[in-house]
C-alpha atoms as a PDB file:
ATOM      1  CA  UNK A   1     208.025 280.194 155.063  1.00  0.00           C
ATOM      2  CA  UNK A   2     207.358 278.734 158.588  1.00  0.00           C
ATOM      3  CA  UNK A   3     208.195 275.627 159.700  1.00  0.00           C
ATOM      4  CA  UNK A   4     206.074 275.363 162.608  1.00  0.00           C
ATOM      5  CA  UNK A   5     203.305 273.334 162.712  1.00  0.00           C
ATOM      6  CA  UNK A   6     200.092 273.653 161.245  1.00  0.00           C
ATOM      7  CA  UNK A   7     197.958 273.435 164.582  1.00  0.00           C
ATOM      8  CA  UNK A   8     200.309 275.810 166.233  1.00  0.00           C
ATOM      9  CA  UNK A   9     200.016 278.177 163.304  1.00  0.00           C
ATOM     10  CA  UNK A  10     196.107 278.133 163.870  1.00  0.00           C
ATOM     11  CA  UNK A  11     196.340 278.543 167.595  1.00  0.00           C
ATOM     12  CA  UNK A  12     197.651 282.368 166.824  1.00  0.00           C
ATOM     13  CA  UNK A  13     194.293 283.179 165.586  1.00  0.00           C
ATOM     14  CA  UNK A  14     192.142 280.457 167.734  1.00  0.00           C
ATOM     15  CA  UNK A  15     191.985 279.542 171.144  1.00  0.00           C
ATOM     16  CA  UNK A  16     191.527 276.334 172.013  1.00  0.00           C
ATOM     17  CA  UNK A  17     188.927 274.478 169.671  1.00  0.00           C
ATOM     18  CA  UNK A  18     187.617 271.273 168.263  1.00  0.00           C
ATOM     19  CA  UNK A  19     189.336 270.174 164.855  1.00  0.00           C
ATOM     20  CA  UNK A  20     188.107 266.243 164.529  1.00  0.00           C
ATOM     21  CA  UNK A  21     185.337 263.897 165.540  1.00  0.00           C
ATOM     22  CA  UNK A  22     185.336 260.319 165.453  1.00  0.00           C
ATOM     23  CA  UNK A  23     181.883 258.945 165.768  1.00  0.00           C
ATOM     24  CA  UNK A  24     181.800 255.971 162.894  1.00  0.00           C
ATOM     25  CA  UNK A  25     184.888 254.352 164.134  1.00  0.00           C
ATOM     26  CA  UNK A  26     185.753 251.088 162.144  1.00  0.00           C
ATOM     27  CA  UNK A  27     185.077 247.735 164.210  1.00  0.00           C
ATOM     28  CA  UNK A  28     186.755 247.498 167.163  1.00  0.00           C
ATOM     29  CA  UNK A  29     188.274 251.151 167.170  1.00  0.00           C
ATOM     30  CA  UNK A  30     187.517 253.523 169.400  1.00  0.00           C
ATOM     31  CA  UNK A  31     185.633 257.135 169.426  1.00  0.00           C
ATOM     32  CA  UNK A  32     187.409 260.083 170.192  1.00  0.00           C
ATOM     33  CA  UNK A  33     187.313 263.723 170.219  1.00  0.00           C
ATOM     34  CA  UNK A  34     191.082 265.964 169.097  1.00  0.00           C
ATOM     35  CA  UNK A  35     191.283 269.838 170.358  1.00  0.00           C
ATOM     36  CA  UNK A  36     194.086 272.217 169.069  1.00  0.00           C
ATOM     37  CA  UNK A  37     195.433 275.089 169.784  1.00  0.00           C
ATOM     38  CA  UNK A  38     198.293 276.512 171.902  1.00  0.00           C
ATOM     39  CA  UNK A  39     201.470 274.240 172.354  1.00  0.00           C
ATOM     40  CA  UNK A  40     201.701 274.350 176.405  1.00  0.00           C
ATOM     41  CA  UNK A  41     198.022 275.255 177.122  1.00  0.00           C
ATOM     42  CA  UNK A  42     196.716 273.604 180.421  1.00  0.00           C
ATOM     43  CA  UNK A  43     193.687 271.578 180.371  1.00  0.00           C
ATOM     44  CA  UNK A  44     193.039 271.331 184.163  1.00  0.00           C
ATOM     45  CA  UNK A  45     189.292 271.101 184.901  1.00  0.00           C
ATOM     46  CA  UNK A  46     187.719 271.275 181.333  1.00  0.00           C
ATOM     47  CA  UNK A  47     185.267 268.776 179.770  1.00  0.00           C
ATOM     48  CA  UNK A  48     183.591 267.914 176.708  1.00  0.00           C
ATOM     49  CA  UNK A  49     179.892 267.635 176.948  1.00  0.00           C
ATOM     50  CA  UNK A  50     177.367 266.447 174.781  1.00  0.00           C
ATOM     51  CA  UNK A  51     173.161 265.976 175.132  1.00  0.00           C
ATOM     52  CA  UNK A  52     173.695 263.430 178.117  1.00  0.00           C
ATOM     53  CA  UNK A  53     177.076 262.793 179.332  1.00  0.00           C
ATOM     54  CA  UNK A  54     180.217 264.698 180.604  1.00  0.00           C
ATOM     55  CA  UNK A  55     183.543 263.683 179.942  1.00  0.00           C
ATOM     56  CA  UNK A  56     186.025 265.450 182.280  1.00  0.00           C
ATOM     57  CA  UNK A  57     189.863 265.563 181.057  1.00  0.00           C
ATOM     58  CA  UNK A  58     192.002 263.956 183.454  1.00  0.00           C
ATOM     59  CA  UNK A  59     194.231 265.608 185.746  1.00  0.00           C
ATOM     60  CA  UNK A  60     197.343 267.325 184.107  1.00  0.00           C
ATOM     61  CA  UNK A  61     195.941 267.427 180.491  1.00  0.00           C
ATOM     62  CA  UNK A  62     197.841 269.979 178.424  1.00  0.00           C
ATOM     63  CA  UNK A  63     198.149 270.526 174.705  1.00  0.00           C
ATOM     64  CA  UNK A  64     201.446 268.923 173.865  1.00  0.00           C
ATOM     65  CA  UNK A  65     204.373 270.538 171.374  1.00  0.00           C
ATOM     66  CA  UNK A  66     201.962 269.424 168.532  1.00  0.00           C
ATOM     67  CA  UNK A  67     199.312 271.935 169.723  1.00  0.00           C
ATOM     68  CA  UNK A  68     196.924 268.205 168.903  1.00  0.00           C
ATOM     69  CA  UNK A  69     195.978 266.313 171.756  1.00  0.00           C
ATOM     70  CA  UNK A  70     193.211 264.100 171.324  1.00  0.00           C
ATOM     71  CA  UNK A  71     190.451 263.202 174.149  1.00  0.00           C
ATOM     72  CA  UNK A  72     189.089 258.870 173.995  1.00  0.00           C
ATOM     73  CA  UNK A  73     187.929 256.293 176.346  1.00  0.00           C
ATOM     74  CA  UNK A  74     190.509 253.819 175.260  1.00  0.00           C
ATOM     75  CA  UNK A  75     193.830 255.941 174.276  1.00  0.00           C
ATOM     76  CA  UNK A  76     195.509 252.006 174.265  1.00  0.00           C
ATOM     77  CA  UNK A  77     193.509 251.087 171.403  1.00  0.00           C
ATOM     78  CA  UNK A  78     193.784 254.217 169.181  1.00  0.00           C
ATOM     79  CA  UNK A  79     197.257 253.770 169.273  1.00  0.00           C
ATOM     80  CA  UNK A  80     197.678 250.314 168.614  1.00  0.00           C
ATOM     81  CA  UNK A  81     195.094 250.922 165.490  1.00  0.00           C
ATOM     82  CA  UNK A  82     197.873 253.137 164.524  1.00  0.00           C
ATOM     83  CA  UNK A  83     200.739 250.357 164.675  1.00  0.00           C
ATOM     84  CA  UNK A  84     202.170 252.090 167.708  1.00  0.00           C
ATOM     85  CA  UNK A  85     201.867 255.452 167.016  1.00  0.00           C
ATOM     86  CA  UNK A  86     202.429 257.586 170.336  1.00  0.00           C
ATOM     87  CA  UNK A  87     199.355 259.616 169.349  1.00  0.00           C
ATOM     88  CA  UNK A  88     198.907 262.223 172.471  1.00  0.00           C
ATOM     89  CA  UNK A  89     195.877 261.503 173.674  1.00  0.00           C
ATOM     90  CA  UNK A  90     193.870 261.704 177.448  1.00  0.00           C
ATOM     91  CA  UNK A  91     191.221 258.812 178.514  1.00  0.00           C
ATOM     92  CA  UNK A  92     188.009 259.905 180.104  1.00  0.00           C
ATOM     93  CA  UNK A  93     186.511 257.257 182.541  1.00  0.00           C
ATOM     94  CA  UNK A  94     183.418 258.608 181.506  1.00  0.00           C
ATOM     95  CA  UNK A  95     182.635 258.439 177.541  1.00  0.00           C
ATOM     96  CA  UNK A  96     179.186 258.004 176.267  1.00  0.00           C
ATOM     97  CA  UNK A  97     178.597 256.638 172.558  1.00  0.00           C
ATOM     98  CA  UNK A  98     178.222 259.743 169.980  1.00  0.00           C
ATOM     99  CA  UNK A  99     175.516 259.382 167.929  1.00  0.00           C
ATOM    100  CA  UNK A 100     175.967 259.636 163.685  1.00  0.00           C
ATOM    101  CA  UNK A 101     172.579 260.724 163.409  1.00  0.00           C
ATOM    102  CA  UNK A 102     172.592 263.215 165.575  1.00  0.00           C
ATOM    103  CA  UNK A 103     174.533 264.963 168.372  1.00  0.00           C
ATOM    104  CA  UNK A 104     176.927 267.746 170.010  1.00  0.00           C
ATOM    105  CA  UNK A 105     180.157 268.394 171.573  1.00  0.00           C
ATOM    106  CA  UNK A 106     180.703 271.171 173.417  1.00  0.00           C
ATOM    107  CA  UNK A 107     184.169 272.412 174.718  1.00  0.00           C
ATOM    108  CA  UNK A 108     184.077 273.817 178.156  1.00  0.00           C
ATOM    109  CA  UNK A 109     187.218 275.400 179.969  1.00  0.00           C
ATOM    110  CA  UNK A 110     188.247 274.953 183.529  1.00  0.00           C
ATOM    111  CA  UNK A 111     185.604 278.066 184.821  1.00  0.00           C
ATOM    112  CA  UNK A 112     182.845 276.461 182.776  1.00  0.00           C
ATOM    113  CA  UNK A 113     182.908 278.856 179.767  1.00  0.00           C
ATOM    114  CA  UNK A 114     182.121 277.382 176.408  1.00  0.00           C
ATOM    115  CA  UNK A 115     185.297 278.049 174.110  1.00  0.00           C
ATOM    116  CA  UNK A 116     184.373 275.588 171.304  1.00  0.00           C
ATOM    117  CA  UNK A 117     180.967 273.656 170.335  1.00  0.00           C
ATOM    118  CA  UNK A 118     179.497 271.368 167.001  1.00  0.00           C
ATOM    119  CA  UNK A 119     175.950 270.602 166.261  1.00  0.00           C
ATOM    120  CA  UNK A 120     175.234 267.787 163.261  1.00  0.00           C
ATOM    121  CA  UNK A 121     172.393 265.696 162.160  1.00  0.00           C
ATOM    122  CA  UNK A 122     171.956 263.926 159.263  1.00  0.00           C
ATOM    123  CA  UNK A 123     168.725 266.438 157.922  1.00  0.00           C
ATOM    124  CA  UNK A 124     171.149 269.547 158.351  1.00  0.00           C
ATOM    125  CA  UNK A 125     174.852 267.701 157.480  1.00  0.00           C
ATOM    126  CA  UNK A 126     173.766 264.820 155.889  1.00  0.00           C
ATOM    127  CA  UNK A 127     174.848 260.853 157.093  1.00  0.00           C
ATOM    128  CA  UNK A 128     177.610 260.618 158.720  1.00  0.00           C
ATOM    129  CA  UNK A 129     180.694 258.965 156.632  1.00  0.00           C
ATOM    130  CA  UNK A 130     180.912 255.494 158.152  1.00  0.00           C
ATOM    131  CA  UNK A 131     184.048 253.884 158.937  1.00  0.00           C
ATOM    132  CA  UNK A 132     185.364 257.769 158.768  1.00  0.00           C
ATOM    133  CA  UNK A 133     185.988 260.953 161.083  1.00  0.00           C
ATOM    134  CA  UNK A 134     184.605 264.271 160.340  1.00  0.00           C
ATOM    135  CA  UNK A 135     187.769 267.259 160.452  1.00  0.00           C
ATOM    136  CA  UNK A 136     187.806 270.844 160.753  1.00  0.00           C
ATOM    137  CA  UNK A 137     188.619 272.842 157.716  1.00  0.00           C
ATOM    138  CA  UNK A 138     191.403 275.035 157.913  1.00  0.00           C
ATOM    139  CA  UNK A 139     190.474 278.556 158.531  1.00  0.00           C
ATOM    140  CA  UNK A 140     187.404 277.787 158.878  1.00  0.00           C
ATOM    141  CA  UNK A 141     184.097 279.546 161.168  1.00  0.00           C
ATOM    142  CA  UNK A 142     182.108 278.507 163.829  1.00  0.00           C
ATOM    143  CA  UNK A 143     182.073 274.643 164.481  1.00  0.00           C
ATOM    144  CA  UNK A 144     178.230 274.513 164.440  1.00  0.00           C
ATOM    145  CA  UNK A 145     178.351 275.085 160.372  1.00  0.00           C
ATOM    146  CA  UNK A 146     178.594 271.838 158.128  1.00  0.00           C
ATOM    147  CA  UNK A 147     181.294 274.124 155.870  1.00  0.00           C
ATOM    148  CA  UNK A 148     183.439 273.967 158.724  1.00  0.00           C
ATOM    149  CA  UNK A 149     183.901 270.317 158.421  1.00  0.00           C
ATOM    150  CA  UNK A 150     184.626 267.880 155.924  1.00  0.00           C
ATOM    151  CA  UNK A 151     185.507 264.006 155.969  1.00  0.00           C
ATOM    152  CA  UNK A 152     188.832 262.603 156.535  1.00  0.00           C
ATOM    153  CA  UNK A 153     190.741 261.311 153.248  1.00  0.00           C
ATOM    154  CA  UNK A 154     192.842 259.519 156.018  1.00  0.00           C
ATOM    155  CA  UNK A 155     194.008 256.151 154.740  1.00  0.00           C
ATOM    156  CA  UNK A 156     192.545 254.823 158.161  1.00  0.00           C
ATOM    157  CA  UNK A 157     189.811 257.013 158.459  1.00  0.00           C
ATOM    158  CA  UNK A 158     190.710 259.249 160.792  1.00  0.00           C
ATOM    159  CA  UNK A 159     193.844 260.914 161.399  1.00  0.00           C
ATOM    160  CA  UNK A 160     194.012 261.360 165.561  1.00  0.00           C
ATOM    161  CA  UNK A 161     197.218 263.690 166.600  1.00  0.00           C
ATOM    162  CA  UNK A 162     197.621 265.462 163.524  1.00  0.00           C
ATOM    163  CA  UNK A 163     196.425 267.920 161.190  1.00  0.00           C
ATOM    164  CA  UNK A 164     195.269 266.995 157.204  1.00  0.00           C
ATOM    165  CA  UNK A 165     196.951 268.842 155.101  1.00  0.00           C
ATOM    166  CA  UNK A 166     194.447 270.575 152.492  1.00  0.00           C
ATOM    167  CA  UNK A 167     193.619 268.691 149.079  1.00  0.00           C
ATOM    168  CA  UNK A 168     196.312 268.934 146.476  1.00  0.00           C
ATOM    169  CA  UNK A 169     195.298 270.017 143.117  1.00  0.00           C
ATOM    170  CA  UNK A 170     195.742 267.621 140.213  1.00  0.00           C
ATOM    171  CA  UNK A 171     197.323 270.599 138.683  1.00  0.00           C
ATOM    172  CA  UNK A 172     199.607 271.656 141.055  1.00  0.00           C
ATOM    173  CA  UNK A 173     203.538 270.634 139.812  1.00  0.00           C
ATOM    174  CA  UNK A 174     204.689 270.561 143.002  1.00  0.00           C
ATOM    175  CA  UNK A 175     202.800 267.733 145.366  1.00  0.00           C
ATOM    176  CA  UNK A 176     204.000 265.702 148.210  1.00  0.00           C
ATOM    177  CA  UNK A 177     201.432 263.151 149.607  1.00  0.00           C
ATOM    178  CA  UNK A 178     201.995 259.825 152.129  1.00  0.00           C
ATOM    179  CA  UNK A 179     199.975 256.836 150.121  1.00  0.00           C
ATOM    180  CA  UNK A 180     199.021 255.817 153.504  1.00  0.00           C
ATOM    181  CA  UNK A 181     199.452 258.094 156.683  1.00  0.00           C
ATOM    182  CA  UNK A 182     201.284 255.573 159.294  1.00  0.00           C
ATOM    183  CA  UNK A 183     205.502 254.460 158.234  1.00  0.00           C
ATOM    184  CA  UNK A 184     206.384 252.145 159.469  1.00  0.00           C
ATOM    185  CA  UNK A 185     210.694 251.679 159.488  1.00  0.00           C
ATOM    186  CA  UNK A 186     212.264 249.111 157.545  1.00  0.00           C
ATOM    187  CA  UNK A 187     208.345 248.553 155.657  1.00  0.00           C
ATOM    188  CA  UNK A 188     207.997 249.794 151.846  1.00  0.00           C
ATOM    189  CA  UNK A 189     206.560 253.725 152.479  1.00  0.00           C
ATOM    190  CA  UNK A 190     205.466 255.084 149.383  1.00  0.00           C
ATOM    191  CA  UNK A 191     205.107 258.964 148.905  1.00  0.00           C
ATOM    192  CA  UNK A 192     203.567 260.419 146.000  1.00  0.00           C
ATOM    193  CA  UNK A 193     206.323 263.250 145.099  1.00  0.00           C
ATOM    194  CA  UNK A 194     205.966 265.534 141.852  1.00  0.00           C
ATOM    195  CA  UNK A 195     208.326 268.658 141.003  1.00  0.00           C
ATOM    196  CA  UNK A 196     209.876 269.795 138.011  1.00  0.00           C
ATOM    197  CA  UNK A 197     213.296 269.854 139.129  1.00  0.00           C
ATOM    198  CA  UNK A 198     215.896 268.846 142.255  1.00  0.00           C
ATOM    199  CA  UNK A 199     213.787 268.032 145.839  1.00  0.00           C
ATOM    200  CA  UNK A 200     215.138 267.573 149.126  1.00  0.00           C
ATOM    201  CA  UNK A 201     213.203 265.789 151.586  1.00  0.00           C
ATOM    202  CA  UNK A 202     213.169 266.374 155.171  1.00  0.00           C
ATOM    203  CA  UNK A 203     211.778 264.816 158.426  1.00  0.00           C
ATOM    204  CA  UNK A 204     211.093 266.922 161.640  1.00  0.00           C
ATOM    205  CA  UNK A 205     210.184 266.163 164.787  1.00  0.00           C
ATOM    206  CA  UNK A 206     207.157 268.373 166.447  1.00  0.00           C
ATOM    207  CA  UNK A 207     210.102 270.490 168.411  1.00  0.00           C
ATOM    208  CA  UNK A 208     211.119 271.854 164.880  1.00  0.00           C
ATOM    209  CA  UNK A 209     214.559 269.600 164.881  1.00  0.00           C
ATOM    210  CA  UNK A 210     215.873 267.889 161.940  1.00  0.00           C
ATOM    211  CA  UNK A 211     216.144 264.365 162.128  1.00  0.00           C
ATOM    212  CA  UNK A 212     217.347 264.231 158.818  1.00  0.00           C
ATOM    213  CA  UNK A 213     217.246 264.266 155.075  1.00  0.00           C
ATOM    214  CA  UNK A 214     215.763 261.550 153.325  1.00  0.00           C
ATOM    215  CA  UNK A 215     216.165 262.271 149.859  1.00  0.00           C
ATOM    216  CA  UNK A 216     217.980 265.187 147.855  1.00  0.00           C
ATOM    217  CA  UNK A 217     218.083 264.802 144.158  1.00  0.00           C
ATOM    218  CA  UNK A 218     215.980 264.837 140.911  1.00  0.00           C
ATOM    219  CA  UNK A 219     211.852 264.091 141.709  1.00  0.00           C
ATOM    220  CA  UNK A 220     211.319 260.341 140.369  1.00  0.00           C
ATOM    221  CA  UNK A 221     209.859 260.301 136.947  1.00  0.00           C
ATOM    222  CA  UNK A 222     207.020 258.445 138.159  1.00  0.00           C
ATOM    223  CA  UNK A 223     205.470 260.532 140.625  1.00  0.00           C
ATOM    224  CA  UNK A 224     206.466 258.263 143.535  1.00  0.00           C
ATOM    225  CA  UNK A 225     209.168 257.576 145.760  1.00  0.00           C
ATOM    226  CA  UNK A 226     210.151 254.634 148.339  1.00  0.00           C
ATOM    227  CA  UNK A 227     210.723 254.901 151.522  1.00  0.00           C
ATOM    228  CA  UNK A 228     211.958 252.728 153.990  1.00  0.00           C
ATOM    229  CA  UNK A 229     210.863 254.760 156.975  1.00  0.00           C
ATOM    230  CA  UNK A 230     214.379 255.342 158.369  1.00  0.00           C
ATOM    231  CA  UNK A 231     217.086 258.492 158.484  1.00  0.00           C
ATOM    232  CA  UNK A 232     220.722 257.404 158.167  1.00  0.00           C
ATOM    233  CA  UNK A 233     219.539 253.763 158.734  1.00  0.00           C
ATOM    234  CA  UNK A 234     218.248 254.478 162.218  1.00  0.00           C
ATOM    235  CA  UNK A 235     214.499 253.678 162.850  1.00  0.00           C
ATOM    236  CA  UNK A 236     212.434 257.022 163.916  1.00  0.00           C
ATOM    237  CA  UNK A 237     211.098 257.023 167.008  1.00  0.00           C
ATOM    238  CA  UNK A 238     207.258 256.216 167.378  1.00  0.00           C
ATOM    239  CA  UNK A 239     205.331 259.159 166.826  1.00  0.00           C
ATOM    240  CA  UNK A 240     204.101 262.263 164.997  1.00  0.00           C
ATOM    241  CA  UNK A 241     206.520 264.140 162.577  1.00  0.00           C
ATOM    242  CA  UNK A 242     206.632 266.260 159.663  1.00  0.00           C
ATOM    243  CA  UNK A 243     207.965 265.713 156.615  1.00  0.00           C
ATOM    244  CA  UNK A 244     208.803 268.734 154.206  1.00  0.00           C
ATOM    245  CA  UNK A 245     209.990 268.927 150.348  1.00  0.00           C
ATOM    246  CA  UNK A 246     211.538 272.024 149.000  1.00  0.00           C
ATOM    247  CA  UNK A 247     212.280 272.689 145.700  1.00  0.00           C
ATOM    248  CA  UNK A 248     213.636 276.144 144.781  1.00  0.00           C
ATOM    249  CA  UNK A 249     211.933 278.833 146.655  1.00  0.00           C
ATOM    250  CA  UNK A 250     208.727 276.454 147.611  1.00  0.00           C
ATOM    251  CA  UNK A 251     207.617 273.853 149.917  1.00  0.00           C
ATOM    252  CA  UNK A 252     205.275 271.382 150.812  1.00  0.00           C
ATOM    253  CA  UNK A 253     204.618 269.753 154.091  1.00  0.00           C
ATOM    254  CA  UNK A 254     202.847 266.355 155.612  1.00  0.00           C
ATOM    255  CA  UNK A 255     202.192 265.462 159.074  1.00  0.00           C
ATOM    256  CA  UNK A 256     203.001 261.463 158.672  1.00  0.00           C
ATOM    257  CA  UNK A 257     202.689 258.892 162.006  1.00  0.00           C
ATOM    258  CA  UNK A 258     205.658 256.799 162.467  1.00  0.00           C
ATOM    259  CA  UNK A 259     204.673 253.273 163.730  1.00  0.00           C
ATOM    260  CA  UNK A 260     206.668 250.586 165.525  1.00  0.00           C
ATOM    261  CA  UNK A 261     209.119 248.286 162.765  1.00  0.00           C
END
């Protein structure tokens, strides 16, 4: 089974689209707007548009290893939301509020083609979730459809710079799930982990490296394990990583963001 990551997985069947809108940001947070696709695709010269206003990408925007980059007017603030999270994100000087009731984005490349676009309203999609983001589904269709989106389950609402991992079924025996989505080293991490036998747990960086194991033994009894947000007693770097469980033949992967001690 792969390791590489889930946006770079879809970008072999996508180009370059819109997986996650933030336009009920809590108090004091910021909007934003994430695109996937390609690790290494150029951004030079597109935009996102909406009814009204144009938002331009800055100069030397490119999809970074993650194949997640996410487009604000205050990348600052996202990331200090996230406790210091180096989310990869670009700031457009020119950001107009998105509307919950109703709105659009629409993705335009560098020659003014439209490679991505989303339509909502609350008659057609219903209210938007406050306080949350709206995500692409996996797999999904066009961006226009409501089906193609759902709400984030994100502990802070949104997740910006990563990928959600689809729901886990209640009867799956084999589940690995962050209690909330941003570690922070030497803090109390807890990670729901079920398996009915011997797990070892893994941490990756977005390059596909191992930065080490983090557990190897016998799944806790209780469904959860503890986590002090370190490999080998060395803090992780701020960021976006992946952490992966295998037991036996199968595995099961989270994006998690690592925060600042």
């Amino acid at each position: 089974m792969s390791m590489f990551p889930l946006p770079a997985i879809l970008a072999l069947v996508a180009a370059v689209r819109l997986s996650e809108i933030q336009a009920s940001p809590g108090a004091g947070l910021p909007e934003f707007i994430e695109l996937s696709g390609a690790p290494g695709t150029r951004l030079e010269g597109w935009s996102l548009w909406d009814e009204e206003v144009r938002r331009p990408l800055p100069p030397g925007s490119f999809l970074p290893a993650s194949g997640v980059l996410v487009v604000s007017s205050d990348c600052r603030g996202l990331r200090e939301a996230w406790a210091g999270v180096d989310i990869p994100c670009a700031q457009s000087a020119s950001w107009g509020r998105l509307s919950m009731e109703s709105d659009m984005v629409v993705l335009h490349d560098s020659a003014g083609n439209t490679t991505d676009s989303v339509q909502w309203s609350a008659k057609t999609w219903g209210e938007w979730p406050r306080g949350r983001s709206r995500v692409r589904v996996a797999g999904s269709g066009a961006g226009t459809e409501a089906v193609s989106w759902r709400t984030s389950r994100a502990s802070l609402g949104a997740s910006p710079g990563w990928i959600e991992p689809p729901e886990e079924s209640t009867l799956d025996p084999f589940v690995l799930e962050a209690v909330r989505q941003v570690v922070r080293p030497g803090g109390r991490n807890l990670l729901r982990l079920r398996a009915s036998g011997r797990v070892r747990l893994e941490v990756f960086d977005l390059a596909r490296r191992s930065l080490g194991v983090v557990f190897d033994g016998l799944a806790p009894a209780q469904g959860v394990l503890e986590w002090d947000g370190r490999v080998a007693g060395r803090n992780l770097t701020p960021g976006v990583h992946v952490l992966v469980a295998s037991s036996g033949p199968d595995l099961r992967r989270i994006w998690v963001a690592v925060g600042r001690p």
